[in-house]
Protein backbone atom coordinates (compact mmCIF):
# COMPACT_ATOMS: atom_id res chain seq x y z
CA UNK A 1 -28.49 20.82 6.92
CA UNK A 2 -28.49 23.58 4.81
CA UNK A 3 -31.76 25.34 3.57
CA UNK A 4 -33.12 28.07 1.36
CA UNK A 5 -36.49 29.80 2.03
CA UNK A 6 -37.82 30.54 -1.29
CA UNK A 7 -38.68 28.28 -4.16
CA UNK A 8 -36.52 27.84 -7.41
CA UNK A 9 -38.15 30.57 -9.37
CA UNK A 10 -36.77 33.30 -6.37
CA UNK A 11 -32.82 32.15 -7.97
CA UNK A 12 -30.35 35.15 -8.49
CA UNK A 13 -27.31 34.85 -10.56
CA UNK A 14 -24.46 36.74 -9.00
CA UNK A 15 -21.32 36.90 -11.18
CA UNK A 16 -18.62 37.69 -9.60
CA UNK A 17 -20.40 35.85 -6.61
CA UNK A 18 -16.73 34.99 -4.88
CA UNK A 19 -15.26 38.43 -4.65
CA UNK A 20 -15.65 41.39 -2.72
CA UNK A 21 -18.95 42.89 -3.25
CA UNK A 22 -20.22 40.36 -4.95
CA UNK A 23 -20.00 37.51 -1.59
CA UNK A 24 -21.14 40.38 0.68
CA UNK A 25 -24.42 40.76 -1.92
CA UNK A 26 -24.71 36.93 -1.67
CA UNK A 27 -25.39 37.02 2.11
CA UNK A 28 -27.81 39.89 2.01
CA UNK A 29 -29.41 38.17 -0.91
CA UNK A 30 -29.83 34.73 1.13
CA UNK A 31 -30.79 36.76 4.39
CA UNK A 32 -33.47 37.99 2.74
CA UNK A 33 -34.88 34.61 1.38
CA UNK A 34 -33.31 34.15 -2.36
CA UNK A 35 -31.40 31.23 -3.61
CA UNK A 36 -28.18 32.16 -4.70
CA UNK A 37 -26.33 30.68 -7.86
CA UNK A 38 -22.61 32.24 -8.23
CA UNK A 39 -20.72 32.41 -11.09
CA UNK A 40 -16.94 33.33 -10.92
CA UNK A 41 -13.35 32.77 -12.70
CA UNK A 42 -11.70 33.46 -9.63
CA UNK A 43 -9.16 36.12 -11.39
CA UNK A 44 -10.28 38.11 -7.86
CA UNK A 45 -12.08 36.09 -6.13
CA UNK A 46 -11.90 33.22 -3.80
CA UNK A 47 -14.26 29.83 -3.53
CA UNK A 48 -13.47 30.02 -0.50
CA UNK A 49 -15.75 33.12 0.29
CA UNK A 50 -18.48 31.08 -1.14
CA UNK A 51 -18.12 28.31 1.49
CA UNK A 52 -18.07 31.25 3.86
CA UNK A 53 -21.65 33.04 2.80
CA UNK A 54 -23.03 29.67 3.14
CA UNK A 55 -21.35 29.76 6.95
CA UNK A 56 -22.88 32.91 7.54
CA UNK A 57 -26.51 32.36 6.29
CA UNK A 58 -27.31 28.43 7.07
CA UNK A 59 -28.11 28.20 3.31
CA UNK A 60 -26.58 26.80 0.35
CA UNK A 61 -25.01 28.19 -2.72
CA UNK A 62 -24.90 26.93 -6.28
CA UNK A 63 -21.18 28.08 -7.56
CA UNK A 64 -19.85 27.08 -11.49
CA UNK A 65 -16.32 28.09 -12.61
CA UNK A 66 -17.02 30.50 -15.34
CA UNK A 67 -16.23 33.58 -17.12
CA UNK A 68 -18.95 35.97 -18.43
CA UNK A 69 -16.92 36.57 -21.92
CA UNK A 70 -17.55 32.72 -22.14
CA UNK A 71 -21.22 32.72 -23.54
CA UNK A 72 -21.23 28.78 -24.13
CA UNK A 73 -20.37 29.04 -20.24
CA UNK A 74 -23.31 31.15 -19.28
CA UNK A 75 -25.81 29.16 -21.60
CA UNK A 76 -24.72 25.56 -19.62
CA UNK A 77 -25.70 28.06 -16.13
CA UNK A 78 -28.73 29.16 -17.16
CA UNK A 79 -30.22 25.84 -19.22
CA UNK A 80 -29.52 24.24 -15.68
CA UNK A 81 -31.18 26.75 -13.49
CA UNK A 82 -34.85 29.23 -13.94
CA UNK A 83 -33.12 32.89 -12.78
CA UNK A 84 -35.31 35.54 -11.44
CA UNK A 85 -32.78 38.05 -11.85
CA UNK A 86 -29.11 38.76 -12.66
CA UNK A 87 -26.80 40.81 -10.33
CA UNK A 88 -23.24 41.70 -12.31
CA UNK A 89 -20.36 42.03 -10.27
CA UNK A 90 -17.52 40.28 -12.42
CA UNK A 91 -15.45 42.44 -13.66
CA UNK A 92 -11.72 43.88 -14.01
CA UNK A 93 -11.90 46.77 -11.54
CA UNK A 94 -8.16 48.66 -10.88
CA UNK A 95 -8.02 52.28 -12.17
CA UNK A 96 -4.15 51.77 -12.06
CA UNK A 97 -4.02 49.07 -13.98
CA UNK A 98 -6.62 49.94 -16.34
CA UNK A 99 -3.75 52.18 -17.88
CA UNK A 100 -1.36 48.99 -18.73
CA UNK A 101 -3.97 46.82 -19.25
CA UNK A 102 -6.78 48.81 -21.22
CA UNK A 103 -7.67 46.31 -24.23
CA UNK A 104 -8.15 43.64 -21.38
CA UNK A 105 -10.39 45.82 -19.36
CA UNK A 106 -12.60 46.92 -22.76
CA UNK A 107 -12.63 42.80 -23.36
CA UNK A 108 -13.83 41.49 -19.80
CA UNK A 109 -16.18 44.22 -18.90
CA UNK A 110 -17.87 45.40 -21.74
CA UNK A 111 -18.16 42.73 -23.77
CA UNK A 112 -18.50 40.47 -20.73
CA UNK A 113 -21.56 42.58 -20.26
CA UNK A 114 -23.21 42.55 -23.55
CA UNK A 115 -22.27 38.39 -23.24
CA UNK A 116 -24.26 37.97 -20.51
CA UNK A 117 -27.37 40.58 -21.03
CA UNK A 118 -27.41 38.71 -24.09
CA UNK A 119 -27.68 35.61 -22.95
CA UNK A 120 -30.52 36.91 -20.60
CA UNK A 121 -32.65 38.00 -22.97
CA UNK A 122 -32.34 34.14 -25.07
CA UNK A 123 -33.48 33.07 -21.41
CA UNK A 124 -36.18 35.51 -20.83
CA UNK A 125 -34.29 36.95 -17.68
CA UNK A 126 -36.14 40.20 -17.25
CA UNK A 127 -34.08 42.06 -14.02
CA UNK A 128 -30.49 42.99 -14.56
CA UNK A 129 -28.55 44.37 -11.86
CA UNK A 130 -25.18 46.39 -12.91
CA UNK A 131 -22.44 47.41 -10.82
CA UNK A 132 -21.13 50.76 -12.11
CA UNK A 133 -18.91 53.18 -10.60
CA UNK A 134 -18.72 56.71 -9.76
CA UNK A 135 -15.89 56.47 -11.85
CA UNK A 136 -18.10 57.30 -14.60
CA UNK A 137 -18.87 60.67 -13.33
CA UNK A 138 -15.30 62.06 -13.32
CA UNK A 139 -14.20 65.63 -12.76
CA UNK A 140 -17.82 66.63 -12.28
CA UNK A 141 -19.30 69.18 -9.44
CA UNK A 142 -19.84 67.53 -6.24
CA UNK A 143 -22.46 65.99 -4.75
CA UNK A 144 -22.38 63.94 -7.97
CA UNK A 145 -26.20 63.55 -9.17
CA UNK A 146 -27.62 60.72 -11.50
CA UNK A 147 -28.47 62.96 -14.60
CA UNK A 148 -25.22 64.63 -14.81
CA UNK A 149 -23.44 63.92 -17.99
CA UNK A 150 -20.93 61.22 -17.36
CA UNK A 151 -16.83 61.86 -17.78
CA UNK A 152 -15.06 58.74 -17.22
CA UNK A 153 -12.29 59.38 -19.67
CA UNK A 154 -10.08 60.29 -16.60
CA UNK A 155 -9.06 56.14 -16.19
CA UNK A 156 -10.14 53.02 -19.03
CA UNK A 157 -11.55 51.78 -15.91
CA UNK A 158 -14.42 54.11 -15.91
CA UNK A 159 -14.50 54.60 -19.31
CA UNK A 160 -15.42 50.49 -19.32
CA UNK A 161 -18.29 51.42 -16.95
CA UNK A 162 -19.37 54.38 -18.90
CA UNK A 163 -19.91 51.57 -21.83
CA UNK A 164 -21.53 49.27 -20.38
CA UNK A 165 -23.97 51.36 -19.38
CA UNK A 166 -24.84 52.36 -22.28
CA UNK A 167 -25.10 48.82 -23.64
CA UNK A 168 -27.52 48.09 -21.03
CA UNK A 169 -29.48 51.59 -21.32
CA UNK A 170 -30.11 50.63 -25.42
CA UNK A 171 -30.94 47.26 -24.88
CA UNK A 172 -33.59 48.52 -22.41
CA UNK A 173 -34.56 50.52 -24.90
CA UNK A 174 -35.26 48.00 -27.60
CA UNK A 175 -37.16 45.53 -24.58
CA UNK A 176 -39.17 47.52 -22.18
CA UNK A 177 -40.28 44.48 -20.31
CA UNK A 178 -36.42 44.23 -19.33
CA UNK A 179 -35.85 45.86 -16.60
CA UNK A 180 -32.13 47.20 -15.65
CA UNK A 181 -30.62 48.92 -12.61
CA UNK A 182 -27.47 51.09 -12.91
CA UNK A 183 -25.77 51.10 -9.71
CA UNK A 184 -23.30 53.83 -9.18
CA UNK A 185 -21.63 53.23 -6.00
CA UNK A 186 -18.88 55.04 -4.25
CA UNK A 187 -16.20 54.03 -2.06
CA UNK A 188 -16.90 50.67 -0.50
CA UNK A 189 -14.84 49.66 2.60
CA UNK A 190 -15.39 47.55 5.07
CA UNK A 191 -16.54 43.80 5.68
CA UNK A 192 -19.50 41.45 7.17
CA UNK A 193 -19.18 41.82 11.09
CA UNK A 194 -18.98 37.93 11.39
CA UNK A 195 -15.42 38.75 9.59
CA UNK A 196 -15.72 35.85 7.57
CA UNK A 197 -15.84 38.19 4.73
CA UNK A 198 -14.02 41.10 3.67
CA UNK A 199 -11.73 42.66 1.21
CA UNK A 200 -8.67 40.26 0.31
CA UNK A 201 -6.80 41.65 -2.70
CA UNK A 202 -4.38 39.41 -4.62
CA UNK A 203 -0.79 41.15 -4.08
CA UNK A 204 -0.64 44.89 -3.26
CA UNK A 205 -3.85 46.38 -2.71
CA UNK A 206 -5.11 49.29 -4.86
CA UNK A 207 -8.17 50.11 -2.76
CA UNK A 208 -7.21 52.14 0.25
CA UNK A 209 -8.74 50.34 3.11
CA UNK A 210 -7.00 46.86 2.99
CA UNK A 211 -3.93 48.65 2.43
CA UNK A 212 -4.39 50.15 5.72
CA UNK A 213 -5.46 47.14 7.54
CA UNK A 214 -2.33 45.32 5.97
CA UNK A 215 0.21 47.97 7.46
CA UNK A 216 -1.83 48.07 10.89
CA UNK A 217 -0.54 44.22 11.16
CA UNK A 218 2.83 44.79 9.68
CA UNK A 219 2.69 43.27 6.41
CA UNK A 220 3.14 46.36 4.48
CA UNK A 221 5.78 48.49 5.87
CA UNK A 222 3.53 51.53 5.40
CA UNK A 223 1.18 53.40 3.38
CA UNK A 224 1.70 56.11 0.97
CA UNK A 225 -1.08 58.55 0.44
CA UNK A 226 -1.06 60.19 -2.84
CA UNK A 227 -1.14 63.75 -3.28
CA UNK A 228 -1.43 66.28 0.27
CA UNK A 229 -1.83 69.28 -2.04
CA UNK A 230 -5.35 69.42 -3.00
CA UNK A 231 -7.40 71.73 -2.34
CA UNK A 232 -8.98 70.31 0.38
CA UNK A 233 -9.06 71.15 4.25
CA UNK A 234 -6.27 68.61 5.24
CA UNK A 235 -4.98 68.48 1.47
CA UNK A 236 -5.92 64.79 0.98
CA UNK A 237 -8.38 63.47 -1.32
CA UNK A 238 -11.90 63.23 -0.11
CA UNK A 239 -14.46 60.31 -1.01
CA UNK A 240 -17.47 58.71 -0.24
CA UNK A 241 -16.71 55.99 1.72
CA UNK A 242 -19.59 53.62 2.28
CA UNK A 243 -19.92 50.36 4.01
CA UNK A 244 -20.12 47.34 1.54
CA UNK A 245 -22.83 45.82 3.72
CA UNK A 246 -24.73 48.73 2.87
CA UNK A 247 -24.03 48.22 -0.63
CA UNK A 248 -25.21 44.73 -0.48
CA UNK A 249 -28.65 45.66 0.87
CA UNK A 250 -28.76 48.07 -1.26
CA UNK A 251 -28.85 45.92 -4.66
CA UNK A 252 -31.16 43.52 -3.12
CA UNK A 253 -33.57 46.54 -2.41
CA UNK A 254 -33.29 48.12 -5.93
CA UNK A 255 -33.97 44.47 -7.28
CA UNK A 256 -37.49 44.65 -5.55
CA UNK A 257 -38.54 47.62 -7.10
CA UNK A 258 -37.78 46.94 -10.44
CA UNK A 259 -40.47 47.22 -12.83
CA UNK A 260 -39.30 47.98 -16.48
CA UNK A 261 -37.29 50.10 -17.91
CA UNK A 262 -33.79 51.22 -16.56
CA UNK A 263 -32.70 52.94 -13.76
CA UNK A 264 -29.86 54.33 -12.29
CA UNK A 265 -28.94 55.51 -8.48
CA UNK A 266 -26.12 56.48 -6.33
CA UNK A 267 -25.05 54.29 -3.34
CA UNK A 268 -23.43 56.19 -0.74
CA UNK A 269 -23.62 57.75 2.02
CA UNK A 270 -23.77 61.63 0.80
CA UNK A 271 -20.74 62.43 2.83
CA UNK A 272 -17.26 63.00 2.00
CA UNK A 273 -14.04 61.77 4.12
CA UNK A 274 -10.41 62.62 3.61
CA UNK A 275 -8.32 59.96 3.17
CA UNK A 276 -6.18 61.62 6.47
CA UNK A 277 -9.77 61.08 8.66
CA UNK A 278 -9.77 58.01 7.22
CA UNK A 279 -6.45 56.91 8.76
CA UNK A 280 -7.41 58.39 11.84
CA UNK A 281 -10.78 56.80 12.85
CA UNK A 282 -9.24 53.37 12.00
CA UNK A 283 -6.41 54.42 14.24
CA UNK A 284 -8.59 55.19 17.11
CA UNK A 285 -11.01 52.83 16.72
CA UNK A 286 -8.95 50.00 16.55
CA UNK A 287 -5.96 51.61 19.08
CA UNK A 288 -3.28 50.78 16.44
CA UNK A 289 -0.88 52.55 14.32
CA UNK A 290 -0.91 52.86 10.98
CA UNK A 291 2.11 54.59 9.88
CA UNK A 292 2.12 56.63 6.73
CA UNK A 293 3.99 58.87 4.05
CA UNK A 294 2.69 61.43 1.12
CA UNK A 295 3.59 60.75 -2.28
CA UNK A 296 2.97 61.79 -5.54
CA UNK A 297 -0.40 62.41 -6.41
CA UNK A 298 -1.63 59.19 -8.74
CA UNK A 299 -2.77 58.98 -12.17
CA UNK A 300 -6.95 58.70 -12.26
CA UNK A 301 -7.29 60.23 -9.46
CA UNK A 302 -9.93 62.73 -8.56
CA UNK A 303 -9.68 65.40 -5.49
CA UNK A 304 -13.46 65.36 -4.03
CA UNK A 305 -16.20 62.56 -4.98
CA UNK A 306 -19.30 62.14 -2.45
CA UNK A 307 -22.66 61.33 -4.04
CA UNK A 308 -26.22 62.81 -3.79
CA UNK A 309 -28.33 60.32 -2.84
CA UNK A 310 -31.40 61.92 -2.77
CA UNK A 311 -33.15 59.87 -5.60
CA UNK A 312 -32.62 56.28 -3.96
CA UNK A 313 -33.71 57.54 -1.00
CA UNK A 314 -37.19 58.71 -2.46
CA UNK A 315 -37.57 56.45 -4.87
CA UNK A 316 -36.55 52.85 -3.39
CA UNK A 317 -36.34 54.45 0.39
CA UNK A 318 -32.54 52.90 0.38
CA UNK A 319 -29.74 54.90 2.16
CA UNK A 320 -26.56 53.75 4.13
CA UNK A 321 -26.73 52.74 7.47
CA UNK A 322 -22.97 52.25 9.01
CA UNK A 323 -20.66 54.79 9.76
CA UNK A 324 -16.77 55.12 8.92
CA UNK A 325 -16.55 53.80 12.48
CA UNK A 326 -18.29 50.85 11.59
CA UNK A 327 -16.35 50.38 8.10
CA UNK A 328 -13.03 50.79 10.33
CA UNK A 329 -14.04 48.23 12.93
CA UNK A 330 -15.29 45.48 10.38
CA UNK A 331 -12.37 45.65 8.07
CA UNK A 332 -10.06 45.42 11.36
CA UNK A 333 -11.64 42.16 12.32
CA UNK A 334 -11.80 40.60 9.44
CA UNK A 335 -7.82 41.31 8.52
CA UNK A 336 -7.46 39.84 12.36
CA UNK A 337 -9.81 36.70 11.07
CA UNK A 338 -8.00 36.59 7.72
CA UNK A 339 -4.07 36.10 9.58
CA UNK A 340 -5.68 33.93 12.47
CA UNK A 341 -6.88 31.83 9.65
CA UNK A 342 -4.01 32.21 7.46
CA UNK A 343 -1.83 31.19 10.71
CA UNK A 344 -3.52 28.35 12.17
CA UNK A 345 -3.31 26.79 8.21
CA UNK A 346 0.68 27.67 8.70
CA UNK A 347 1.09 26.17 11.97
CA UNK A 348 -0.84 22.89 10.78
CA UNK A 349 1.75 22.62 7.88
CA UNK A 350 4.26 22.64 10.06
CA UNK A 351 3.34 20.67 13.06
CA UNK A 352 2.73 23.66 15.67
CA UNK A 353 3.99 27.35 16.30
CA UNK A 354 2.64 30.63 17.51
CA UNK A 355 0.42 33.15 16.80
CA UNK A 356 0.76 36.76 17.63
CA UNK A 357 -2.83 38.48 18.65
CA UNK A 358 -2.67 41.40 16.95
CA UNK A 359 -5.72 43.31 18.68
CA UNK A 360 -3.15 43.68 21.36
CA UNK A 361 -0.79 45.42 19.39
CA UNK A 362 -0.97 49.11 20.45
């Protein structure tokens, strides 16, 4: 039997609930004792991940079908449950394809955004948890700090992100008892260590870790790193990369302390990797190959981004936990989890067959 710990008044919308960051947050949210209501058009995610949180945690989630431009959607959600807070995940989220598809990117996230803060505030939802980007912070001097003025008008994606910020930062304004957290997070990799959970992109992946678990099993032939002349020690990019359980525990945190008023932190871990160190602690932490070629650098891209986390630290005592040994392991087992799953579904289809154990593959 399924069961939640708190009472209906400790509910959290997450939008966005089925996806990446949003499942992960779902499991750290119902670990710590919250009921869970998810909201999701599945454009990224998968209902599938929601059956899977509930596998993980022993508790049961609420999950409606919806998209947050949609506000006769959102006003059916909320007239049926009384939310304690809202955490906003759902969003478009490629900085690639935030180039061809800009007007669609301005649509779902900002005005998605306003949709639902506005639908909070005809509800009397007072805690509103964003998930921004370091996007927004551009070509700025690293570590990138919270009061730096923002330059996202390298990608529409972060320009999107930039927005809705400031949506949320004047609506604060005009309702102090509304509180709002700005979550700028960095690179998130990784996956729950069950490996239930994880990064799955739809088609060819844009984020760099599932494109390297995807040519460690041979799905992808290999995996193009853009750009080895920066001005870096090994001439690859460098980023923050941070474990998305961290992430998770970190919203749920910041949601605890909010009293009024809006805030905004950095999540990540204050350290930058190269995308070359990258490839090699998966390598050696997993003993496989993952073969790779340069290539141009991309369009959006930025040549060092690592955070300065010192604010969440002293203010909410938040900071990550997991190394990149620990973001390389998870992912690894969860793209082993995802083709054991995705071959024992294949071989029932077809009445038997065999499955090749990848962590042998050397």
């Amino acid at each position: 039997m399924k069961k939640n710990a708190r009472n209906s008044k400790d509910t959290v919308l997450v939008t966005g609930g089925a996806g990446y960051l949003g499942s992960h947050t779902s499991v750290a949210l119902l670990e710590a004792g919250y009921n869970v209501v998810v909201a999701d058009n599945l454009i990224n995610g998968y209902e599938e991940n929601v059956k899977k949180v509930e596998e993980i945690t022993g508790a049961s989630v609420t999950f409606y079908r919806a998209d947050v431009t949609d506000e006769q959607a959102l006003q059916k959600i909320f007239a049926e449950h009384s939310f304690d807070a809202v955490m906003h995940f759902a969003g478009l989220k490629s900085v690639k394809e935030s180039f061809a598809r800009a007007l669609d990117y301005y649509h779902t996230n900002v005005s998605g955004t306003a949709t639902l803060a506005k639908v909070c505030n005809a509800f009397g939802v007072k805690k509103f948890i964003f998930s921004s980007s370091a996007t927004v912070y551009g070509e700025n001097q690293v570590p990138f700090t919270e009061h730096m003025p923002l330059k996202p008008t390298i990608n529409p994606y972060g320009e999107t992100k930039s927005m809705c910020e400031r949506v949320l930062q004047d609506f604060s304004l005009m309702n102090p008892e509304f509180s709002i957290a700005i979550l700028r997070y960095f690179n998130p990799v990784g996956a729950h260590a069950s490996g239930k959970i994880g990064e799955n992109p739809r088609g060819i992946p844009d984020n760099i870790m599932p494109y390297i678990t995807q040519v460690a099993t041979g799905k992808l032939e290999r995996l193009h790193i853009f750009g080895n002349d920066y001005e870096t020690p090994d001439g690859t990019c460098i980023r923050d990369f941070v474990h998305v359980m961290d992430i998770a525990e970190g919203h749920v945190k910041t949601m605890e302390h909010l009293d009024g008023g809006a805030v905004v932190y950095n999540l990540g871990t204050g350290k930058g990797t190269s995308v070359k160190e990258l490839i090699y602690t998966f390598q050696q932490e997993n003993n496989v190959r993952v073969p790779h070629e340069f290539a141009a650098r991309r369009e959006g891209d930025i040549e060092i981004c690592y955070a300065d986390t010192g604010k969440v630290n002293r203010e909410i005592g938040w900071r990550a936990a997991r190394t990149v040994a620990d973001m390389c392991r998870d992912a690894w087992q969860y793209e082993l989890a995802l083709m054991k799953e995705k071959a024992t579904l294949l071989e029932a289809s077809r009445g038997g067959g065999t499955f090749i154990d990848m962590e042998k593959k050397v």
